[in-house]
N, C-alpha and C. Protein backbone atom coordinates (compact mmCIF):
# COMPACT_ATOMS: atom_id res chain seq x y z
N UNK A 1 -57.37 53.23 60.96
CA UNK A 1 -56.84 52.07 60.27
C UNK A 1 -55.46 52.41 59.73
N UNK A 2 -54.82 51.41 60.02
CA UNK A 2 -52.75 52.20 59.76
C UNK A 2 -53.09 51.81 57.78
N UNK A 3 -52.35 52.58 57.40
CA UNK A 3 -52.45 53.12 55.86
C UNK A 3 -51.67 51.45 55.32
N UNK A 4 -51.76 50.78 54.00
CA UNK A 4 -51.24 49.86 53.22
C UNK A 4 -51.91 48.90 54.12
N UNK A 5 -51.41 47.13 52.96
CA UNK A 5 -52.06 46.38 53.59
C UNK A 5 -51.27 45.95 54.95
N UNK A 6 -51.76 44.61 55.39
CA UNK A 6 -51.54 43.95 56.40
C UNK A 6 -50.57 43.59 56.65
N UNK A 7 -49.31 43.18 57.29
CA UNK A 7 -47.81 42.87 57.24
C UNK A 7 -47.63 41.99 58.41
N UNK A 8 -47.74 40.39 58.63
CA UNK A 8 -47.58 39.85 59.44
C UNK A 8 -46.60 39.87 60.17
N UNK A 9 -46.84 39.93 61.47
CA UNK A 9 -45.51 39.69 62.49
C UNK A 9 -45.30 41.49 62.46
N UNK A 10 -46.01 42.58 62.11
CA UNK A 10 -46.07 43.78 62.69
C UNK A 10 -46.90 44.08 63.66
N UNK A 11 -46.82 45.02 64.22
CA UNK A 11 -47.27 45.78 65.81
C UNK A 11 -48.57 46.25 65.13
N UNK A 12 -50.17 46.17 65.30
CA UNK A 12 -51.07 47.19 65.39
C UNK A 12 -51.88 47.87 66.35
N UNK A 13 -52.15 48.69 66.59
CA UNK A 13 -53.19 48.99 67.52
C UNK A 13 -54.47 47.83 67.82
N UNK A 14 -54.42 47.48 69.15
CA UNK A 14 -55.66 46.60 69.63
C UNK A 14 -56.59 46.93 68.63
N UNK A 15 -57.32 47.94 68.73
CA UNK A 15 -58.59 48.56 68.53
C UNK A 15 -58.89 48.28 66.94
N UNK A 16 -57.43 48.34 66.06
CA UNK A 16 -57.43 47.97 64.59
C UNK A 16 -57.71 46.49 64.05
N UNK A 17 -56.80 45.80 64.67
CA UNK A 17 -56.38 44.40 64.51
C UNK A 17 -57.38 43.77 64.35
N UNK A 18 -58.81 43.28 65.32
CA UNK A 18 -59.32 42.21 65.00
C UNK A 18 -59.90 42.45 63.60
N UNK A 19 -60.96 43.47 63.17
CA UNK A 19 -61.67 43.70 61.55
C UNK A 19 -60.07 43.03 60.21
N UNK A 20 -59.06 43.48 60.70
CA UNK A 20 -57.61 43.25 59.33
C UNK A 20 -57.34 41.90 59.83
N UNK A 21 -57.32 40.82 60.65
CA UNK A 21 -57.04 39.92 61.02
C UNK A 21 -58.36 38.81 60.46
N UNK A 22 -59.40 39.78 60.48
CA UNK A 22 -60.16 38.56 60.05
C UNK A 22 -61.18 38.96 58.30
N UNK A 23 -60.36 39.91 57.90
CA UNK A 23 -60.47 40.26 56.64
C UNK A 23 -59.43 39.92 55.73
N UNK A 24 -57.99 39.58 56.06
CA UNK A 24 -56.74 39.51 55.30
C UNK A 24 -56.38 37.97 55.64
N UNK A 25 -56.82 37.17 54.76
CA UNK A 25 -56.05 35.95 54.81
C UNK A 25 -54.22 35.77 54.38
N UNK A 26 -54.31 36.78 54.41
CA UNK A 26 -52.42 36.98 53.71
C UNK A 26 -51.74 36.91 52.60
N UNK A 27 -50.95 37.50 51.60
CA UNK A 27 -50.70 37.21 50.25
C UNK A 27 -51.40 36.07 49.46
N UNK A 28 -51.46 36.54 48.55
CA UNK A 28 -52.70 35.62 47.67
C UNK A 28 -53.18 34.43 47.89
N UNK A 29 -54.13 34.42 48.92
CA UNK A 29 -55.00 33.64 49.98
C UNK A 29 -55.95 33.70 49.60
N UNK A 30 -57.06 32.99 49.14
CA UNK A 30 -58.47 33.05 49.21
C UNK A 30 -59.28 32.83 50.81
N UNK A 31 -59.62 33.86 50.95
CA UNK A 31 -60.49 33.49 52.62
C UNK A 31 -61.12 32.34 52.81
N UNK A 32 -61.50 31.68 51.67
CA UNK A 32 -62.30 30.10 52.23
C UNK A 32 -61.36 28.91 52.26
N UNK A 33 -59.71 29.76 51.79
CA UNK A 33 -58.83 28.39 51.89
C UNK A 33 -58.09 28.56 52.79
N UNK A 34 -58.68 29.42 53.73
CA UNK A 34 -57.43 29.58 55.44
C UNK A 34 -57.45 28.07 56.05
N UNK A 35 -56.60 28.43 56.76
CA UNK A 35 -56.40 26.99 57.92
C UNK A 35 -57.29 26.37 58.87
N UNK A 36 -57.52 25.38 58.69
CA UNK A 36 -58.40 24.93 59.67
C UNK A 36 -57.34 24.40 60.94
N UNK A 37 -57.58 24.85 61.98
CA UNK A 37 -56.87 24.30 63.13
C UNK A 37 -58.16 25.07 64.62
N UNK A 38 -57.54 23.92 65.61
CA UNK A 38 -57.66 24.77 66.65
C UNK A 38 -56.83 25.00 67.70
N UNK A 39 -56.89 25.30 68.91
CA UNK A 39 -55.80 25.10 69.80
C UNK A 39 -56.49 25.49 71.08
N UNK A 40 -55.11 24.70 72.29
CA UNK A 40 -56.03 25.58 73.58
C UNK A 40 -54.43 25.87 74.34
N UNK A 41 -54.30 26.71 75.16
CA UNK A 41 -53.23 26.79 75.93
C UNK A 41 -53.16 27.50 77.06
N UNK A 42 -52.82 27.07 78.53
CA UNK A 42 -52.87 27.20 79.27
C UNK A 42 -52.24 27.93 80.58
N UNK A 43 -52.11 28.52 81.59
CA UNK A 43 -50.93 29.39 81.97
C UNK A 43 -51.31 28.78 83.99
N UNK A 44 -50.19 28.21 84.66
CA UNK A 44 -50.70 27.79 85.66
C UNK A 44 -50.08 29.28 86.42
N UNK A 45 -50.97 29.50 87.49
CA UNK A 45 -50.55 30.80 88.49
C UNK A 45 -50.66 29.98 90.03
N UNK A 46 -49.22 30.03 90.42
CA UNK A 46 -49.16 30.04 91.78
C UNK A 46 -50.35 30.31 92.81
N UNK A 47 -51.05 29.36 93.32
CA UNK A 47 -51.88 29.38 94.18
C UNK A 47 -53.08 30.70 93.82
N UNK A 48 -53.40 30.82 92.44
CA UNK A 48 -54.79 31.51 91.89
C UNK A 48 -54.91 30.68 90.36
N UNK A 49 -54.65 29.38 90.36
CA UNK A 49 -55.47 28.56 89.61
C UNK A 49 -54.72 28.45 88.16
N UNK A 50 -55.43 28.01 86.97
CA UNK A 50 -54.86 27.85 86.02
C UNK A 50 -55.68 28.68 84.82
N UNK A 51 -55.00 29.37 83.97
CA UNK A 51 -55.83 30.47 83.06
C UNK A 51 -55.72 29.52 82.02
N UNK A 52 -56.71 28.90 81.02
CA UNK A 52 -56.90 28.17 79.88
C UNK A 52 -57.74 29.37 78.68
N UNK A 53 -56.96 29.47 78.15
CA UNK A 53 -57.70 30.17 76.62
C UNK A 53 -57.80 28.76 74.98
N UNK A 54 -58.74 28.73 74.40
CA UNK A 54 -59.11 28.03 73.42
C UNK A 54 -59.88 28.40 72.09
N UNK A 55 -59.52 27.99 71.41
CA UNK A 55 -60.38 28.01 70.15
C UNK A 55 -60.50 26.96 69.10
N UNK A 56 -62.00 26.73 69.28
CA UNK A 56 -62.54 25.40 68.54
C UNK A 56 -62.76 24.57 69.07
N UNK A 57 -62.73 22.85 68.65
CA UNK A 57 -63.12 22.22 69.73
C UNK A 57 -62.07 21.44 70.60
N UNK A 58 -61.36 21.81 70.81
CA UNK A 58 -60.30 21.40 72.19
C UNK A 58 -60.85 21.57 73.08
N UNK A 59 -60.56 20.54 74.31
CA UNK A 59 -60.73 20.90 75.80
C UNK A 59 -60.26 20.76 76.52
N UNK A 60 -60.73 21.30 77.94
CA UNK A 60 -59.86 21.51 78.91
C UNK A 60 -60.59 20.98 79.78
N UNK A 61 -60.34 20.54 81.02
CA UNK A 61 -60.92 19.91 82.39
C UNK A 61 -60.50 19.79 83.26
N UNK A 62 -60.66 20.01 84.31
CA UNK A 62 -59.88 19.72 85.73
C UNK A 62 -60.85 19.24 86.61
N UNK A 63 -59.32 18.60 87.28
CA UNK A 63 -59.43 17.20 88.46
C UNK A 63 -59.60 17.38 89.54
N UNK A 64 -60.83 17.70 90.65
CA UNK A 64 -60.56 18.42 92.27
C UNK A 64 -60.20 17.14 92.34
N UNK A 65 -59.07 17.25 93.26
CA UNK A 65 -58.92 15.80 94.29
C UNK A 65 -59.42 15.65 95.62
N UNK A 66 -59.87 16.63 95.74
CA UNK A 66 -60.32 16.70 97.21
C UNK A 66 -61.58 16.07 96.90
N UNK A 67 -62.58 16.87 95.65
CA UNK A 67 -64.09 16.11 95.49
C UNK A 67 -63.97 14.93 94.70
N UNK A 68 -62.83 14.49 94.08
CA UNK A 68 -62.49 13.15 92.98
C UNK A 68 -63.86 13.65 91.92
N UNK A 69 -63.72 14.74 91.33
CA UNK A 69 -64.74 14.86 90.73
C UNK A 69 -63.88 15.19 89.03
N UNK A 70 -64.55 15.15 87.87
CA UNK A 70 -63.65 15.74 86.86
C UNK A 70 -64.82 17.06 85.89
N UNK A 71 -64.18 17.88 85.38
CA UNK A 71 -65.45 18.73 85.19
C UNK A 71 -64.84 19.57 84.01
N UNK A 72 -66.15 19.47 82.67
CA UNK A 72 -65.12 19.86 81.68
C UNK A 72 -65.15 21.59 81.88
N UNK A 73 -63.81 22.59 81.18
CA UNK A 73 -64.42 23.93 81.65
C UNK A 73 -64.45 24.78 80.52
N UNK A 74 -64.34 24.07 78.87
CA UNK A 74 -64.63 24.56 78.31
C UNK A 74 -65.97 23.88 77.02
N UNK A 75 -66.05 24.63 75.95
CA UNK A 75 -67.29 24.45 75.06
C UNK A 75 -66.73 24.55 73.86
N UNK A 76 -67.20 23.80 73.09
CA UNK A 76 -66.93 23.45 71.40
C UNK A 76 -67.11 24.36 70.90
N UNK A 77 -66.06 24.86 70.00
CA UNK A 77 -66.74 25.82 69.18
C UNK A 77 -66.93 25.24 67.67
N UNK A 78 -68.00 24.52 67.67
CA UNK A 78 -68.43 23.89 66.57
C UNK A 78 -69.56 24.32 66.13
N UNK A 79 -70.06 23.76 64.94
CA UNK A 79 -71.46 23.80 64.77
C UNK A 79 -72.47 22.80 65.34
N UNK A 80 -72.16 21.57 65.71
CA UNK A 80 -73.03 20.74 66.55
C UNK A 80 -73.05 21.42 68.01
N UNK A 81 -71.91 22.15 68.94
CA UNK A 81 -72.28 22.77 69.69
C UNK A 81 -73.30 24.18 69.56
N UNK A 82 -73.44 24.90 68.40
CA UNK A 82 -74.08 26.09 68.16
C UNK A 82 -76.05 25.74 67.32
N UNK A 83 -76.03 24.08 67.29
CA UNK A 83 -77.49 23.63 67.06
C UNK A 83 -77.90 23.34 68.03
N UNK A 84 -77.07 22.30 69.12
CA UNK A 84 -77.68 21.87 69.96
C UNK A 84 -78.11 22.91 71.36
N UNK A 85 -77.87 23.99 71.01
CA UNK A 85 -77.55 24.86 72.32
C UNK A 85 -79.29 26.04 71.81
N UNK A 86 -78.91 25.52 70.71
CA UNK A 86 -80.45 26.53 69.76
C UNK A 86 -81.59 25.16 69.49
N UNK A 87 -81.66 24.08 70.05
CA UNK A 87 -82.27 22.84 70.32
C UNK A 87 -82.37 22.07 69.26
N UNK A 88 -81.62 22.03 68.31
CA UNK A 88 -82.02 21.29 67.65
C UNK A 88 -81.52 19.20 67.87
N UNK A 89 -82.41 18.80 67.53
CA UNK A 89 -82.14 17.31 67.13
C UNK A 89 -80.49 16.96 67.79
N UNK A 90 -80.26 15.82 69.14
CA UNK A 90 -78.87 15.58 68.45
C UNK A 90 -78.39 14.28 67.89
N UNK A 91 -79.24 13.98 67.14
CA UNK A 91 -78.89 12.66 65.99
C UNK A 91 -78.56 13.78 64.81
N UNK A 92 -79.27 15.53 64.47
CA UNK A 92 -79.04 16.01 63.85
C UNK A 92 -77.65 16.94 63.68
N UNK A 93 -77.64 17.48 64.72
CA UNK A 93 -76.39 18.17 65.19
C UNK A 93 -75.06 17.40 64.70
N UNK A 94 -75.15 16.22 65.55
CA UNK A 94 -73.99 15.34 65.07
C UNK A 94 -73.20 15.26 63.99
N UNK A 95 -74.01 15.34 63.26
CA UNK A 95 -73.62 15.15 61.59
C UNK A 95 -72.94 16.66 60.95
N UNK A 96 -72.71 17.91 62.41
CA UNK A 96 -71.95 18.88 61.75
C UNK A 96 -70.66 18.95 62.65
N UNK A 97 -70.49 18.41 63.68
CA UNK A 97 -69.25 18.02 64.38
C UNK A 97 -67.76 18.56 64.24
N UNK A 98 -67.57 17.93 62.44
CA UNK A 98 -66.50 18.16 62.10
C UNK A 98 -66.20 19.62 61.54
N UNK A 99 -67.44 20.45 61.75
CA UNK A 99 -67.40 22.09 61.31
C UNK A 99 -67.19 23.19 62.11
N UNK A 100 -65.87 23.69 62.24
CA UNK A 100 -65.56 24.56 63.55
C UNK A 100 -66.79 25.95 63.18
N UNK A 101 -67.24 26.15 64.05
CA UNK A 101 -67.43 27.46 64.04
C UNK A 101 -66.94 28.71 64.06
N UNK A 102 -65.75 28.53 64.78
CA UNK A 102 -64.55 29.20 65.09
C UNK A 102 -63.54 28.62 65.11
N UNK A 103 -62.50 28.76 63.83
CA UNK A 103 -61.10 28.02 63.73
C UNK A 103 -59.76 28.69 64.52
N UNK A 104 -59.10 28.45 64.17
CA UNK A 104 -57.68 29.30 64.58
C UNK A 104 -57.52 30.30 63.88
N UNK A 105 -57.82 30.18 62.57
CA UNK A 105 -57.42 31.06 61.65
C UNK A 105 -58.14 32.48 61.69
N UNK A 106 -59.68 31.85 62.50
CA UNK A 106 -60.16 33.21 62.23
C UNK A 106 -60.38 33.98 63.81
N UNK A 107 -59.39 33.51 64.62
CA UNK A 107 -58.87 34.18 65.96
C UNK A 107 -58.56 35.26 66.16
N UNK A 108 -59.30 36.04 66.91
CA UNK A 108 -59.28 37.81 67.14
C UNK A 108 -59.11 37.29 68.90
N UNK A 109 -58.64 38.64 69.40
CA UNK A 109 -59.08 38.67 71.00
C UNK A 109 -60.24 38.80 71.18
N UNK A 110 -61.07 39.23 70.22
CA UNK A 110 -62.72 39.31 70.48
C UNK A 110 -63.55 37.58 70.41
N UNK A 111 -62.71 36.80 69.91
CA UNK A 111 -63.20 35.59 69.73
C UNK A 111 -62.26 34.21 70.26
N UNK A 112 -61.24 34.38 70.92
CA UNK A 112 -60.57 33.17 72.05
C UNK A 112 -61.19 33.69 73.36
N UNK A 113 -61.72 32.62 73.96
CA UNK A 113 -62.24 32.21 74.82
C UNK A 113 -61.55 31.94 76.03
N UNK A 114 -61.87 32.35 77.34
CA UNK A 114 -60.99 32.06 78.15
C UNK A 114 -61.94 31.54 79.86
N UNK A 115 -61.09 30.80 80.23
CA UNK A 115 -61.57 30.19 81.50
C UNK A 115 -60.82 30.20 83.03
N UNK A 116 -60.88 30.17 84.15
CA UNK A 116 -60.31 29.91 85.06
C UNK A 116 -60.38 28.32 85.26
N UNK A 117 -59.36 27.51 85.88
CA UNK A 117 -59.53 26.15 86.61
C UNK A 117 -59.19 26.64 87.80
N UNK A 118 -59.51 26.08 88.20
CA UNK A 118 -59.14 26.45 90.45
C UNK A 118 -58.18 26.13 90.71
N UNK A 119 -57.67 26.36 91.35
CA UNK A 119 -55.89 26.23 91.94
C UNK A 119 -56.30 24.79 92.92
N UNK A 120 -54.96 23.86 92.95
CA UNK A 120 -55.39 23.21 92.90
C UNK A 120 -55.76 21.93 92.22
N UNK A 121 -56.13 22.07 91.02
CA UNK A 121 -56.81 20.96 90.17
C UNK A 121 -55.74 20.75 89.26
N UNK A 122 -55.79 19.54 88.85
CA UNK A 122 -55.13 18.87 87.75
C UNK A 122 -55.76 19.30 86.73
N UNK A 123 -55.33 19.71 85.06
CA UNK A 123 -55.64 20.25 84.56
C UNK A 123 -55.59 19.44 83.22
N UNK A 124 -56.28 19.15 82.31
CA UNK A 124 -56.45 18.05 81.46
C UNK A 124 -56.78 18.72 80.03
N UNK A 125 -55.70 18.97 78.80
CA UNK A 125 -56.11 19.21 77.40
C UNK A 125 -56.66 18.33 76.87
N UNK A 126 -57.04 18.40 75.58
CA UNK A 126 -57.50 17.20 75.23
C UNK A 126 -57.47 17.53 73.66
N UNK A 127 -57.08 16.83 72.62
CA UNK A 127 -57.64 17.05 71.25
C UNK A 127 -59.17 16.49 71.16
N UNK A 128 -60.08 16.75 70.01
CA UNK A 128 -61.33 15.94 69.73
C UNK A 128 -60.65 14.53 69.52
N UNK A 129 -59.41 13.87 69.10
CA UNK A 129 -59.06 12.67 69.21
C UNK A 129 -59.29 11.56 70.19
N UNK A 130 -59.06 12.68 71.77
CA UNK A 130 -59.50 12.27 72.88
C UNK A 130 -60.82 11.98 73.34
N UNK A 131 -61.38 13.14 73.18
CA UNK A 131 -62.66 13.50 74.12
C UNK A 131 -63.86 13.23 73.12
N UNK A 132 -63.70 13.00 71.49
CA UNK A 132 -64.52 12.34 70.96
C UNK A 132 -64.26 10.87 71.00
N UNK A 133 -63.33 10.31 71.04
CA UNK A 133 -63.36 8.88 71.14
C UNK A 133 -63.10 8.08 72.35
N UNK A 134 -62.87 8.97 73.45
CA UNK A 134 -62.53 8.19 75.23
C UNK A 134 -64.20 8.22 75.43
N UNK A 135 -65.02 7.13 75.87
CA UNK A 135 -66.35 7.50 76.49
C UNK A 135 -65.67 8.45 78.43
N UNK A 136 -66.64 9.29 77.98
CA UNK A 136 -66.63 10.10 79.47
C UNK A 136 -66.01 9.49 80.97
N UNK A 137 -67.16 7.87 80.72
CA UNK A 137 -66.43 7.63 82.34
C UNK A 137 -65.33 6.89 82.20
N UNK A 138 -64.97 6.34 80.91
CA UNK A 138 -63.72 5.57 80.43
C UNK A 138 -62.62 7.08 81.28
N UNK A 139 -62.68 8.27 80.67
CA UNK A 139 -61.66 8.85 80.71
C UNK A 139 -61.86 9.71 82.51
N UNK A 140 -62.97 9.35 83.06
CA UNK A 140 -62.82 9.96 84.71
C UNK A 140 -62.24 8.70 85.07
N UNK A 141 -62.30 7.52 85.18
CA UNK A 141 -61.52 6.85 85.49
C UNK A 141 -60.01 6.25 85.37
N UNK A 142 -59.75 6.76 84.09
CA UNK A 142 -58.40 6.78 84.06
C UNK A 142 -57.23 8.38 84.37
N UNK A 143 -58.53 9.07 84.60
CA UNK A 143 -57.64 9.98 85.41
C UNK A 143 -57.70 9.76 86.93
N UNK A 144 -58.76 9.48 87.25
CA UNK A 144 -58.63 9.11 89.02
C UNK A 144 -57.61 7.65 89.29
N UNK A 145 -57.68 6.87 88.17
CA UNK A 145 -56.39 6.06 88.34
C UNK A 145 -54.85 6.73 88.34
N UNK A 146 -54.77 7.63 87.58
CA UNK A 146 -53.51 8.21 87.19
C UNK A 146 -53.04 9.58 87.71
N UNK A 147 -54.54 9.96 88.44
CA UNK A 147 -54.10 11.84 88.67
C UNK A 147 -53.05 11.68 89.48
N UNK A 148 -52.12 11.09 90.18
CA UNK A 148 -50.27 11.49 90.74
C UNK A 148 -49.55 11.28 89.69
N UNK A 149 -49.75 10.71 88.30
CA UNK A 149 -48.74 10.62 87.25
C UNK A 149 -48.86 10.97 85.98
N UNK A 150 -48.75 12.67 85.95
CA UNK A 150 -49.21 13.01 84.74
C UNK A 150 -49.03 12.87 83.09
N UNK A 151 -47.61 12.48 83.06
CA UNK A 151 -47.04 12.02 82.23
C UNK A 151 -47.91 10.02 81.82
N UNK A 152 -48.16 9.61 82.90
CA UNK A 152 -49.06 7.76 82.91
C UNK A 152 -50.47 8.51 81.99
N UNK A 153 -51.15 9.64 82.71
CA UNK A 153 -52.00 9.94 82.21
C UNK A 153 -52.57 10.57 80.93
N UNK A 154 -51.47 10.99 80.58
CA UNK A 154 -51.63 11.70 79.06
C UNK A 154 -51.46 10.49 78.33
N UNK A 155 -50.41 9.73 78.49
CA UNK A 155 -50.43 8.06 77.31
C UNK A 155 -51.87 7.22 77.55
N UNK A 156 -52.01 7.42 78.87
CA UNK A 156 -53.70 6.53 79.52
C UNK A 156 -54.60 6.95 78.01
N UNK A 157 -54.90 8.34 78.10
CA UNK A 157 -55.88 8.94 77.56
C UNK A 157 -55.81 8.83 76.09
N UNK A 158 -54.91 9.01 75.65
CA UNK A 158 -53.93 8.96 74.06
C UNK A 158 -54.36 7.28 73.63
N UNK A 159 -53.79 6.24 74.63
CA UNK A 159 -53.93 4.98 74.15
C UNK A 159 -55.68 4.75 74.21
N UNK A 160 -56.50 5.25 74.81
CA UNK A 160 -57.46 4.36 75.10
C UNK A 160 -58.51 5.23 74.09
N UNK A 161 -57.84 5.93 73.18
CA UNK A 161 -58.83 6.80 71.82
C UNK A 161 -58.90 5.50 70.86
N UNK A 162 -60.14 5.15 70.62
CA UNK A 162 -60.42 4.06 69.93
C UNK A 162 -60.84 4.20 68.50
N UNK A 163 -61.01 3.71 67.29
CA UNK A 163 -61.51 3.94 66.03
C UNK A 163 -63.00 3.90 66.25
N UNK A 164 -63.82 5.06 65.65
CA UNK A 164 -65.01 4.97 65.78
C UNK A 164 -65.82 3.37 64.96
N UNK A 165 -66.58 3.33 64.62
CA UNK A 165 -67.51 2.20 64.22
C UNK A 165 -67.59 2.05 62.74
N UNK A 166 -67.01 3.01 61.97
CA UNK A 166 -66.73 2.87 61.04
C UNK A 166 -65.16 3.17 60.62
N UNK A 167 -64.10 2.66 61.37
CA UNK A 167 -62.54 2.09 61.60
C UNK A 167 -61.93 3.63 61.44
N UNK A 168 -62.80 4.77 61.95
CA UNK A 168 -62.30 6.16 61.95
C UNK A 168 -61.38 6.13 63.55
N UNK A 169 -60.06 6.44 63.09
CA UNK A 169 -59.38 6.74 64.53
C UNK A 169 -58.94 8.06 64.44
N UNK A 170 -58.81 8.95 64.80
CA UNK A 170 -58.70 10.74 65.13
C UNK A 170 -57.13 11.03 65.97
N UNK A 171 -56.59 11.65 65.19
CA UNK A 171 -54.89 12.17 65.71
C UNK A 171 -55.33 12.09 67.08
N UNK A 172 -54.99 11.85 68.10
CA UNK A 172 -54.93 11.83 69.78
C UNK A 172 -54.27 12.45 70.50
N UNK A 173 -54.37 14.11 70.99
CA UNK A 173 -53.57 14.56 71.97
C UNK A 173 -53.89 14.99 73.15
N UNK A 174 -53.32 14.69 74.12
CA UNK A 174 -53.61 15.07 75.72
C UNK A 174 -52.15 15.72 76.15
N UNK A 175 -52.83 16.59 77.24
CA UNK A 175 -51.24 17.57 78.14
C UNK A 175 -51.76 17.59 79.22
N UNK A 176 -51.31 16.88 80.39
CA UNK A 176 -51.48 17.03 81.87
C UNK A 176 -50.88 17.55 82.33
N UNK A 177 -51.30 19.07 83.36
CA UNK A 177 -50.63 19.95 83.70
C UNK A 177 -51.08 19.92 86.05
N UNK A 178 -49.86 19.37 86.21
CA UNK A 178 -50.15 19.15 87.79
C UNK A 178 -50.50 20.68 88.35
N UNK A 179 -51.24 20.55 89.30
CA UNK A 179 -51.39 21.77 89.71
C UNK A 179 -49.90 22.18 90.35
N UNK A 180 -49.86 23.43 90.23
CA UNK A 180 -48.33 23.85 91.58
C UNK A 180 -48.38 23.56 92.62
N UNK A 181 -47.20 23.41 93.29
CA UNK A 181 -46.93 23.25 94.47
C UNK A 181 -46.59 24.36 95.26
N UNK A 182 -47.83 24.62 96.85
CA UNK A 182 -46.65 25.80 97.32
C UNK A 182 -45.23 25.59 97.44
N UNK A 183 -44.70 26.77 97.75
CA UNK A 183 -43.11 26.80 98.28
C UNK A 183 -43.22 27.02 99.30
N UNK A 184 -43.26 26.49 100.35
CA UNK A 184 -43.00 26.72 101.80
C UNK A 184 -41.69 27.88 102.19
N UNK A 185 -40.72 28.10 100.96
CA UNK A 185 -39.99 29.05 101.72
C UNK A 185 -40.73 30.31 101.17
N UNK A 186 -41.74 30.60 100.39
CA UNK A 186 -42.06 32.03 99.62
C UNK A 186 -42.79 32.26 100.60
N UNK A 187 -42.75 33.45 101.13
CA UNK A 187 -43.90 34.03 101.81
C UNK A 187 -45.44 34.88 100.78
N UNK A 188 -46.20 34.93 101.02
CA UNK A 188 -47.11 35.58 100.12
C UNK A 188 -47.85 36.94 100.96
C-alpha cells in the first residue's frame, strides 16, 4: 500500500487501487454522500465489433441487420436487478429500481463490466430515461425504422420517453454508434 493518503489524479499500482478507491471518498467526504451516477462507454474496433464497458443501470444494445433483430447486451446494476435474479416478487423488486447497486462512484476495474457487440451491429446507449420509459417494441421499432440514420434515431428514442403514470418524466439519453465501415483500400 503506497505510504499517506489518497491523491487524486496520481499513478497507483493496479493491485493497490481498487481497496483506496473504494475506501477514500476524497477530502472531507462522508462515504454515504458520494455521487450517485452511472455511465456506459463504448470503443468501436474495425471489423472485431464494439467493446461496451458500464456501470449501473445504463444500456447498451445492438442492431443485427442482417437478422432485424435488437438484443440488449448489458444488465442493471440495480437492486431490482439483484432481487429479481435471487426470485423475488416483481411487483416487489420494482419498488427498488431507483437503487444502484453499483454507482460510478464506487467503480474499481474489479467492478465495470464489460461486453462485446458483434461487428457489424448498430450499437444503441441508452439512459434509464430511455429504456425505462420507451416500451421495448415501441423502441425495436423505431430503431428498425431509423437504423441508416443514427443521428434520426437517437432524437426517435429521446422524443418518444414518455412521463410515467404518475407525470414522472426521466432526463433522456441515447448515442447511436453505426457500425464501421470496411476500407476497401486497407488490406488486413
Amino acid at each position: 500500500m503506497p505510504p499517506g493518503p489518497l491523491r487524486y489524479g496520481g499513478r497507483w499500482p493496479a493491485s493497490s487501487a481498487p481497496p483506496l478507491l473504494i475506501s477514500d471518498p476524497g477530502p472531507g467526504r462522508d462515504i454515504r454522500e458520494a455521487p450517485d451516477a452511472v455511465g456506459v462507454v463504448a470503443q468501436i474496433r474495425q471489423g472485431k465489433g464494439t467493446w461496451v464497458c458500464w456501470q449501473g443501470d445504463c444500456r447498451a444494445y445492438g442492431w443485427d441487420p442482417d437478422a432485424g433483430t435488437l438484443t440488449r447486451y448489458t444488465t442493471d446494476h440495480n437492486a431490482t436487478s439483484y432481487l429479481l435474479q435471487y426470485g423475488v416478487e416483481p411487483e416487489i423488486a420494482e419498488r427498488y429500481s431507483s437503487r444502484l447497486h453499483i454507482a460510478l462512484a464506487d467503480a474499481t476495474p474489479a467492478t465495470v463490466h464489460q461486453t462485446l457487440v458483434p461487428a457489424g451491429h448498430l450499437v444503441i446507449l441508452t439512459s434509464d430515461g430511455v429504456h425505462d420509459q420507451v416500451d421495448p417494441l415501441v423502441m425495436e421499432v423505431l430503431v428498425r425504422e431509423n437504423q441508416h440514420t443514427p443521428q434520426n434515431l437517437a432524437e426517435a428514442l429521446v422524443a418518444a420517453a414518455q412521463p410515467d403514470e404518475k407525470g414522472y418524466r426521466d432526463d433522456a439519453t441515447a448515442l447511436v454508434l453505426a457500425p464501421a465501415r470496411p476500407d476497401p483500400g486497407v488490406l488486413r
